[in-house]
C-alpha atoms as a PDB file:
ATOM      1  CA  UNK A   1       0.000   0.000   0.000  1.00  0.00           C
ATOM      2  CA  UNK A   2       2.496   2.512   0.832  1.00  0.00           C
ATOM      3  CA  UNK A   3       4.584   2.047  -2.647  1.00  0.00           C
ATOM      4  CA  UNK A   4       1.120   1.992  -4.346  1.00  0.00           C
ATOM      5  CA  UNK A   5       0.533   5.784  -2.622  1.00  0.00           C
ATOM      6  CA  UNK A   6       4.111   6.812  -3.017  1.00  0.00           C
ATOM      7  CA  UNK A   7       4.056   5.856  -6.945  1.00  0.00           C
ATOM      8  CA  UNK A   8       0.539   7.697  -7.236  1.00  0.00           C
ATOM      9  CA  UNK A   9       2.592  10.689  -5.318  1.00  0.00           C
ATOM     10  CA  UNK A  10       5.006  10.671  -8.064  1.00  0.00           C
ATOM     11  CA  UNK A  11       2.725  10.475 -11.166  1.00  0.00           C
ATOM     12  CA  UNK A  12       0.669  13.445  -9.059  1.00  0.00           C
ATOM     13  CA  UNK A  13       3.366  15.841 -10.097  1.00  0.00           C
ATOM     14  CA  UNK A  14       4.715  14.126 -13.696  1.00  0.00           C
ATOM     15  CA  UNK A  15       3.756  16.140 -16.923  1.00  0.00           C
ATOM     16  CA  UNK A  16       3.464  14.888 -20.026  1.00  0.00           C
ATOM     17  CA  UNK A  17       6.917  14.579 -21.994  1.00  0.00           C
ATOM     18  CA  UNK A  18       7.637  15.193 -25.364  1.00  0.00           C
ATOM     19  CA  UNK A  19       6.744  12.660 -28.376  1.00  0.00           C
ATOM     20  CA  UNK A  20       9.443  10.080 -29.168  1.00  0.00           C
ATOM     21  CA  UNK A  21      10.106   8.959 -25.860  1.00  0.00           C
ATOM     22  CA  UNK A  22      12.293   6.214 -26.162  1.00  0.00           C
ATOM     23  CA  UNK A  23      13.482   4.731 -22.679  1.00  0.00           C
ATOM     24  CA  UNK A  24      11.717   4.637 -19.744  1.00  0.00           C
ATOM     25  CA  UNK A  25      12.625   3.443 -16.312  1.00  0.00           C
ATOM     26  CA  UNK A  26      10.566   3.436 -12.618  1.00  0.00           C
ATOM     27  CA  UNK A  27      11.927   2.357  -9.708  1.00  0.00           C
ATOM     28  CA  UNK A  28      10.492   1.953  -5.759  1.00  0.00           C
ATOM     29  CA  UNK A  29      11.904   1.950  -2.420  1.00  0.00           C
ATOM     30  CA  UNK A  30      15.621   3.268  -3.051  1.00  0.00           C
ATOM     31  CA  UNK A  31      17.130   4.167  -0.029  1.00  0.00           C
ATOM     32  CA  UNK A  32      17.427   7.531   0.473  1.00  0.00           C
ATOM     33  CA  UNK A  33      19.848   9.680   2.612  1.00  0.00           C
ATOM     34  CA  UNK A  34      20.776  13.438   2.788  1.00  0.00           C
ATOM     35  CA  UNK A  35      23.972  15.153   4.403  1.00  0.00           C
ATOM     36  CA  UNK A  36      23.386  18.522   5.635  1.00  0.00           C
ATOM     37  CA  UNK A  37      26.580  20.056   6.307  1.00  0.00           C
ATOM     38  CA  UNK A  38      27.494  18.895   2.265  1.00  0.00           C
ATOM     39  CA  UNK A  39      23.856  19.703   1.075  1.00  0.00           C
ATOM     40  CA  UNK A  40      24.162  16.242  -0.999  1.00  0.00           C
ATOM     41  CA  UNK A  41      20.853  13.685  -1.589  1.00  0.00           C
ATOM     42  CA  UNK A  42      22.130  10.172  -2.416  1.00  0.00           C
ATOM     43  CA  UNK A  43      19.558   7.051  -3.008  1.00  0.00           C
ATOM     44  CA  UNK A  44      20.633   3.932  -3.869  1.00  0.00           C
ATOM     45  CA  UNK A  45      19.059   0.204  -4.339  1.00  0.00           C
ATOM     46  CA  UNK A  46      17.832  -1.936  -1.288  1.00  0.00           C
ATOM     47  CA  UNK A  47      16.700  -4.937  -0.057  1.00  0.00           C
ATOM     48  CA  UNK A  48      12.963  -3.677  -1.230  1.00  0.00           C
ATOM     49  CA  UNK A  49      14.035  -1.836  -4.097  1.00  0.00           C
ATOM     50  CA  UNK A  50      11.887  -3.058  -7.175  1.00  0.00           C
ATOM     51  CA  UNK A  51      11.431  -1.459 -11.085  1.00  0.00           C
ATOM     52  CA  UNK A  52      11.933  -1.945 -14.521  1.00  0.00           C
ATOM     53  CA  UNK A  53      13.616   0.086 -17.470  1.00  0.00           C
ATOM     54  CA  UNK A  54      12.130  -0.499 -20.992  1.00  0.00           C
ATOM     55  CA  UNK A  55      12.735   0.368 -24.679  1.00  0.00           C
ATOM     56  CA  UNK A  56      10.103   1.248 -26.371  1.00  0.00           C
ATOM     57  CA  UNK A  57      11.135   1.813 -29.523  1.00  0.00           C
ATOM     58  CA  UNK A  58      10.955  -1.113 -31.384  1.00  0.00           C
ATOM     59  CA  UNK A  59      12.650  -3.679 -30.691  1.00  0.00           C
ATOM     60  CA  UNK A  60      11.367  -2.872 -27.347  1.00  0.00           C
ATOM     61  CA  UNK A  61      11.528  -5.090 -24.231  1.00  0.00           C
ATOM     62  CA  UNK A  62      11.411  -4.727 -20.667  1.00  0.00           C
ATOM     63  CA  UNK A  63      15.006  -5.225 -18.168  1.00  0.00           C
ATOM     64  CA  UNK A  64      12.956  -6.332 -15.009  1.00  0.00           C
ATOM     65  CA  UNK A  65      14.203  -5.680 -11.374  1.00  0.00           C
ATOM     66  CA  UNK A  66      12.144  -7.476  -8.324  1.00  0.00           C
ATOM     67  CA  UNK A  67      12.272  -7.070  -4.837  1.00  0.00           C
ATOM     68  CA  UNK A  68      15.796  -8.029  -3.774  1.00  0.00           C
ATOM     69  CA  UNK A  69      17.685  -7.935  -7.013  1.00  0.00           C
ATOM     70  CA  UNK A  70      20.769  -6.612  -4.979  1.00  0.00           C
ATOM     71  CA  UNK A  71      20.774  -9.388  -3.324  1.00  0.00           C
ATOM     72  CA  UNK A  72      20.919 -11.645  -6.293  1.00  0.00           C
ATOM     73  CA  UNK A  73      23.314  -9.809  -8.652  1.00  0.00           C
ATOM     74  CA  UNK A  74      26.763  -9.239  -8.778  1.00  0.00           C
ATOM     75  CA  UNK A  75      26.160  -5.670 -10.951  1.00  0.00           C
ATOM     76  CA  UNK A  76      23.182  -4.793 -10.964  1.00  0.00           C
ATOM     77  CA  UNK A  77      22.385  -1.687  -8.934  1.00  0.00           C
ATOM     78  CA  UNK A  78      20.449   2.417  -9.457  1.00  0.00           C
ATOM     79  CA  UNK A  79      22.098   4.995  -7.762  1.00  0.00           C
ATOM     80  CA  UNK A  80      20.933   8.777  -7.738  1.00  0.00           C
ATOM     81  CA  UNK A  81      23.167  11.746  -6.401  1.00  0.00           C
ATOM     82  CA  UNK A  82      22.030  15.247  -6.497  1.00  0.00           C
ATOM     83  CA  UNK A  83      23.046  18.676  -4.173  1.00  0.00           C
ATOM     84  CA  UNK A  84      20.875  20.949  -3.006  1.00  0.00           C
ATOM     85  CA  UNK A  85      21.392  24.689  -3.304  1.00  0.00           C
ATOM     86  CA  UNK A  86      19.348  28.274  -3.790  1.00  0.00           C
ATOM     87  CA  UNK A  87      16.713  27.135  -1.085  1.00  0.00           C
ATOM     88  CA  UNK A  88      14.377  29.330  -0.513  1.00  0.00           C
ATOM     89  CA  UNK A  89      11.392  28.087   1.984  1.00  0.00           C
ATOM     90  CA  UNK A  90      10.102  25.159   0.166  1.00  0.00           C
ATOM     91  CA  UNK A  91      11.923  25.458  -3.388  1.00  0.00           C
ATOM     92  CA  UNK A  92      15.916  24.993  -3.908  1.00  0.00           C
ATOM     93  CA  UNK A  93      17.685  23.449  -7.043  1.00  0.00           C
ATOM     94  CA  UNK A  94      19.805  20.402  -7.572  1.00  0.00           C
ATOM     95  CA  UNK A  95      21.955  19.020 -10.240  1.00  0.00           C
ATOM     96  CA  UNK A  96      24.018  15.883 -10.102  1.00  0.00           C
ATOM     97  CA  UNK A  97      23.862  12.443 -11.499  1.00  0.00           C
ATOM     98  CA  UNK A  98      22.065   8.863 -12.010  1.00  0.00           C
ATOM     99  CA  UNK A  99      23.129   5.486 -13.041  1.00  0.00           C
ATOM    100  CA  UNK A 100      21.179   2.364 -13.829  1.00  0.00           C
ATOM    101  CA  UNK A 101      23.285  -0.886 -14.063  1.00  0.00           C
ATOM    102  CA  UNK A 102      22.144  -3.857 -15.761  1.00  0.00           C
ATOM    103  CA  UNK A 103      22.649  -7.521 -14.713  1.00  0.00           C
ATOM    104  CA  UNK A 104      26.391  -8.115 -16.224  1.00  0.00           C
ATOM    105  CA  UNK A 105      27.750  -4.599 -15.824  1.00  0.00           C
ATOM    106  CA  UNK A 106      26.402  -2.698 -18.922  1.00  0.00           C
ATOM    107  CA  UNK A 107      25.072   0.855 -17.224  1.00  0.00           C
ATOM    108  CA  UNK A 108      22.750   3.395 -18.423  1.00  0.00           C
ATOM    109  CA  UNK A 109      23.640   7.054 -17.154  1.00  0.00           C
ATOM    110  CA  UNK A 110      23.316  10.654 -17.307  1.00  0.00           C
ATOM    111  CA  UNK A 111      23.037  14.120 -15.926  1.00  0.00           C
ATOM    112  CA  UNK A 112      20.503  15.835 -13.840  1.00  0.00           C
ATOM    113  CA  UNK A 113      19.266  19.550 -13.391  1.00  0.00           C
ATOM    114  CA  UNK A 114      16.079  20.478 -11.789  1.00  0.00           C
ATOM    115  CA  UNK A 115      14.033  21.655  -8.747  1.00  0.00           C
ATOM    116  CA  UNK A 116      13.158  20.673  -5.568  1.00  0.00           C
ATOM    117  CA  UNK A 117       9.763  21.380  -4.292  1.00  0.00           C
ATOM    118  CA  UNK A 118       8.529  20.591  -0.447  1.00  0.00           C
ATOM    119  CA  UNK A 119       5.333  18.839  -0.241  1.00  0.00           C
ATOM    120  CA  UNK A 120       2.778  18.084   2.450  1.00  0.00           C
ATOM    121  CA  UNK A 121       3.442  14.372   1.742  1.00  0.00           C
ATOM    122  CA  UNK A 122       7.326  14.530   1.108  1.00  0.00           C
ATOM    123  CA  UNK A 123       9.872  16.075  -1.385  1.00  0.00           C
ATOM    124  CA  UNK A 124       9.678  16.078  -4.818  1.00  0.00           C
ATOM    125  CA  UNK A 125      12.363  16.361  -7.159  1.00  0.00           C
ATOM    126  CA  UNK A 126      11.289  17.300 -11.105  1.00  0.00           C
ATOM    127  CA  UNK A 127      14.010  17.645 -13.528  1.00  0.00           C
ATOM    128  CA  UNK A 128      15.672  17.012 -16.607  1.00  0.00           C
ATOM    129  CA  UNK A 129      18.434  14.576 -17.699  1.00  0.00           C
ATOM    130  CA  UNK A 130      21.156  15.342 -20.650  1.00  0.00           C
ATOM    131  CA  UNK A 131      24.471  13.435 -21.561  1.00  0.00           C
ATOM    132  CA  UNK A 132      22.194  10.163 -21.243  1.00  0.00           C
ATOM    133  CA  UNK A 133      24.263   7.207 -22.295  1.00  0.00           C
ATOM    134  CA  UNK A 134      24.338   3.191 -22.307  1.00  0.00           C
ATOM    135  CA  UNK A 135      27.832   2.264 -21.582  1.00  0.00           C
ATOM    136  CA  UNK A 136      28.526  -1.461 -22.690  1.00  0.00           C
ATOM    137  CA  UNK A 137      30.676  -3.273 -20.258  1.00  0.00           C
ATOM    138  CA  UNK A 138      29.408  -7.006 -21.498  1.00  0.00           C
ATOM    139  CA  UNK A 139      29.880  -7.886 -25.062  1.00  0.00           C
ATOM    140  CA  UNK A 140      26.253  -8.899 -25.563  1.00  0.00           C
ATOM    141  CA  UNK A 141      25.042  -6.061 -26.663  1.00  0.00           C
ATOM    142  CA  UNK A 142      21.984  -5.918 -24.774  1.00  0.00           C
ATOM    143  CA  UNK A 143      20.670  -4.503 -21.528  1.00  0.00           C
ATOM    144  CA  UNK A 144      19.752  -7.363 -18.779  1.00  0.00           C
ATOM    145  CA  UNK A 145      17.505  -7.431 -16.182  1.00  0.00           C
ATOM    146  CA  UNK A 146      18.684  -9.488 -13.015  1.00  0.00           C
ATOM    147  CA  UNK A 147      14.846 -10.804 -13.123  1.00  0.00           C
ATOM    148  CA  UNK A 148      14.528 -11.324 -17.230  1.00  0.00           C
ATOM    149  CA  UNK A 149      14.082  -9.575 -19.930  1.00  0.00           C
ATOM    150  CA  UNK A 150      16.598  -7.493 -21.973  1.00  0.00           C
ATOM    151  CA  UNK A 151      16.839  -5.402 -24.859  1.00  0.00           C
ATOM    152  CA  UNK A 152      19.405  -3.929 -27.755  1.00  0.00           C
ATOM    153  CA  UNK A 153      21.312  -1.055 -25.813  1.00  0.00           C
ATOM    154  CA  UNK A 154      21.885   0.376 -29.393  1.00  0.00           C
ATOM    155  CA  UNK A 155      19.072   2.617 -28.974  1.00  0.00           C
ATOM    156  CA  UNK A 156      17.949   4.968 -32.305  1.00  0.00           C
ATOM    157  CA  UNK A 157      19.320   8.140 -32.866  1.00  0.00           C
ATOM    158  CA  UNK A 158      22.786   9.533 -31.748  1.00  0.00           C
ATOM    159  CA  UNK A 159      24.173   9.421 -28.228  1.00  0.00           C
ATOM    160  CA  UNK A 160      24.093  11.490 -25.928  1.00  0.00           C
ATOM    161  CA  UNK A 161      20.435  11.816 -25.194  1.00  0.00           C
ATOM    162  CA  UNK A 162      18.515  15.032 -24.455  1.00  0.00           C
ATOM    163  CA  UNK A 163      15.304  16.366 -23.403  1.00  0.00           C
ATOM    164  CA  UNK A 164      14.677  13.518 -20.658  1.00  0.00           C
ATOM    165  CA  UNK A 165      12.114  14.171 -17.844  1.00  0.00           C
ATOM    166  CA  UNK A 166      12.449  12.625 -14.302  1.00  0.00           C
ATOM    167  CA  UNK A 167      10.355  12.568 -11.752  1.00  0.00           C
ATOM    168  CA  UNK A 168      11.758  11.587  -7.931  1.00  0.00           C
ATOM    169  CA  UNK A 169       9.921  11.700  -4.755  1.00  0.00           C
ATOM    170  CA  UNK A 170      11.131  11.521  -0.897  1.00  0.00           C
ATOM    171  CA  UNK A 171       8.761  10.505   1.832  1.00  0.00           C
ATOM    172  CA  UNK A 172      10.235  12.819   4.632  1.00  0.00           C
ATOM    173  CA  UNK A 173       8.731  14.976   7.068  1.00  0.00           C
ATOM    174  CA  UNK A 174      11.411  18.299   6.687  1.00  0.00           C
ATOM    175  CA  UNK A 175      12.774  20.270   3.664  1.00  0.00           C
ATOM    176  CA  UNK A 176      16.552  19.471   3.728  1.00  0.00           C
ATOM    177  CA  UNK A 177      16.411  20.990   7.425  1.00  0.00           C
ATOM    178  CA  UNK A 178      18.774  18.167   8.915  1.00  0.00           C
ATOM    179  CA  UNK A 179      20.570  15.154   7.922  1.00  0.00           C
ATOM    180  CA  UNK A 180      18.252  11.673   6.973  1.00  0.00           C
ATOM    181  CA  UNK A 181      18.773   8.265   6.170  1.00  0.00           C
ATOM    182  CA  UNK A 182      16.940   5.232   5.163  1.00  0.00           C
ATOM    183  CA  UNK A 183      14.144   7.129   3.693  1.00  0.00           C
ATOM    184  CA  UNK A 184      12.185   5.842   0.733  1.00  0.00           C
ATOM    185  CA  UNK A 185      12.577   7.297  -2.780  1.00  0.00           C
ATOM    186  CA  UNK A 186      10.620   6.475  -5.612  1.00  0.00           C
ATOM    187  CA  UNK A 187      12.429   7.542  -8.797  1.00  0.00           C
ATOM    188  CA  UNK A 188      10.815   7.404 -12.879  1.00  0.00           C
ATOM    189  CA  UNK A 189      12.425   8.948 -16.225  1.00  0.00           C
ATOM    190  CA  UNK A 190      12.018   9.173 -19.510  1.00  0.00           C
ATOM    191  CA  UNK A 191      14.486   9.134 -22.544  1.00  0.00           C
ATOM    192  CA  UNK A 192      14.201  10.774 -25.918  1.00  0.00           C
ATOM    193  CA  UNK A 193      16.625  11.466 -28.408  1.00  0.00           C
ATOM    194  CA  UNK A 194      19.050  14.492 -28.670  1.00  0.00           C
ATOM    195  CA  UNK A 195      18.066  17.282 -30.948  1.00  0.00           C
ATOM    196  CA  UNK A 196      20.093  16.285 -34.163  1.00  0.00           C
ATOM    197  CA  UNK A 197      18.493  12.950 -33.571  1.00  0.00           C
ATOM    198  CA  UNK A 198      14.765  14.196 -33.782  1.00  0.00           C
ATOM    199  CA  UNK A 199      14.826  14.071 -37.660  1.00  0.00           C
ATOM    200  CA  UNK A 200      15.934  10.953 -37.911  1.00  0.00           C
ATOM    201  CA  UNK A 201      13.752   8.872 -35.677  1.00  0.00           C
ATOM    202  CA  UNK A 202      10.783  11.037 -37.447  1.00  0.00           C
ATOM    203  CA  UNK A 203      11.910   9.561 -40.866  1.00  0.00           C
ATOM    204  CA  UNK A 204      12.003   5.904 -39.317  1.00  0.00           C
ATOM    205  CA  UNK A 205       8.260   6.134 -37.436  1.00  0.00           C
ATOM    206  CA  UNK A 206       9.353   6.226 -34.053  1.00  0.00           C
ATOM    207  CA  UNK A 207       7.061   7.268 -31.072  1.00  0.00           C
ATOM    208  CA  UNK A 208       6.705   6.913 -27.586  1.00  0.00           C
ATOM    209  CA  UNK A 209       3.929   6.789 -25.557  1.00  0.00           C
ATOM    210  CA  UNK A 210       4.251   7.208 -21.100  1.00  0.00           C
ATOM    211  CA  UNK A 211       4.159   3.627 -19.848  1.00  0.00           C
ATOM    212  CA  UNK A 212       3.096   3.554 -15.710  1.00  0.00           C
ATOM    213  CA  UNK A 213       4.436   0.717 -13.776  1.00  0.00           C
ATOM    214  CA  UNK A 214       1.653  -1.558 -12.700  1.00  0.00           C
END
């Protein structure tokens, strides 16, 4: 129940991205800390942490991630790290960085730059993502989930990545007033292609729709 309210948190304050979305991920139950005299927000994967990333542009497929995947792989991992700076009562910014790793290594990554807003439910974080990236580390050219399902990392269009919208959400009671730990984070993005790369994906058909996690 309480990642069912946390997700429907996050979608509360998602807007609609641009056509040709062609990446997604969502993930639940990071693990969230934040270090006040450094002003830096880190959440990374736990024992409950549970998503998915998937490709929608054909060929899609889905790299799944259930409850305890850290647990089970020797890679696989998320990690988020932003700072937090020009706070003013319930608004500051943040920049910093993500990573998503797959199941043998491979990692998909990028750059972050948005604001953070104080809620009566939590902190949200809404942003956007640039020098997104797959880096392949395995030479299968695909990127695994540690619970199934894979697809080609050689995504359309030409890397690095632009115009990507994230969504994050903490469920804590204060607005970066003190240090926290072990607080839930619910994380989603979505990737589209760079701006030289817009043309081209128009030419070949592709489109992307939002998916929501069920």
């Amino acid at each position: 129940m309480g990642r069912l309210i946390a997700l429907t948190a996050v979608a509360g304050v998602a807007s609609q991205a641009a056509a040709g979305v062609i990446l997604t991920y969502g993930f639940t139950d990071l693990v969230g800390a934040y270090d006040h005299p450094t002003a830096q927000f880190s959440a990374v994967a736990g024992d409950m942490t549970a998503g998915d990333v998937t490709r929608l542009a054909a060929p899609n497929g889905t790299a799944r991630y259930l409850d305890g995947f850290v647990n089970r792989s020797a890679f696989a991992n998320v990690t988020v790290n932003l700072n937090v700076f020009a706070k003013v009562g319930n608004i500051a910014q943040g920049v910093g960085t993500f990573s998503i790793v797959d199941d043998d290594g491979d990692i998909l990554s990028g750059d972050i730059s948005g604001t953070w807003i104080g809620g009566s439910l939590g902190v949200y974080f809404n942003g956007d993502l640039s020098n997104v990236v797959i880096t392949s580390v395995s030479p299968d050219s695909t990127f695994d989930g540690p619970d199934g399902g894979s697809f080609s990392d050689a995504l359309p269009g030409i890397p690095p990545y632009e115009g990507v919208f994230i969504q994050l959400f903490i469920r804590t009671g204060g607005f970066f007033t003190s240090s926290f730990s072990g607080r839930s984070v619910q994380v989603a993005g979505e990737i589209v292609p760079g701006a030289g790369s817009v043309a081209l994906l128009a030419v070949a058909g592709f489109a992307g729709v939002r998916r929501r996690r069920n």
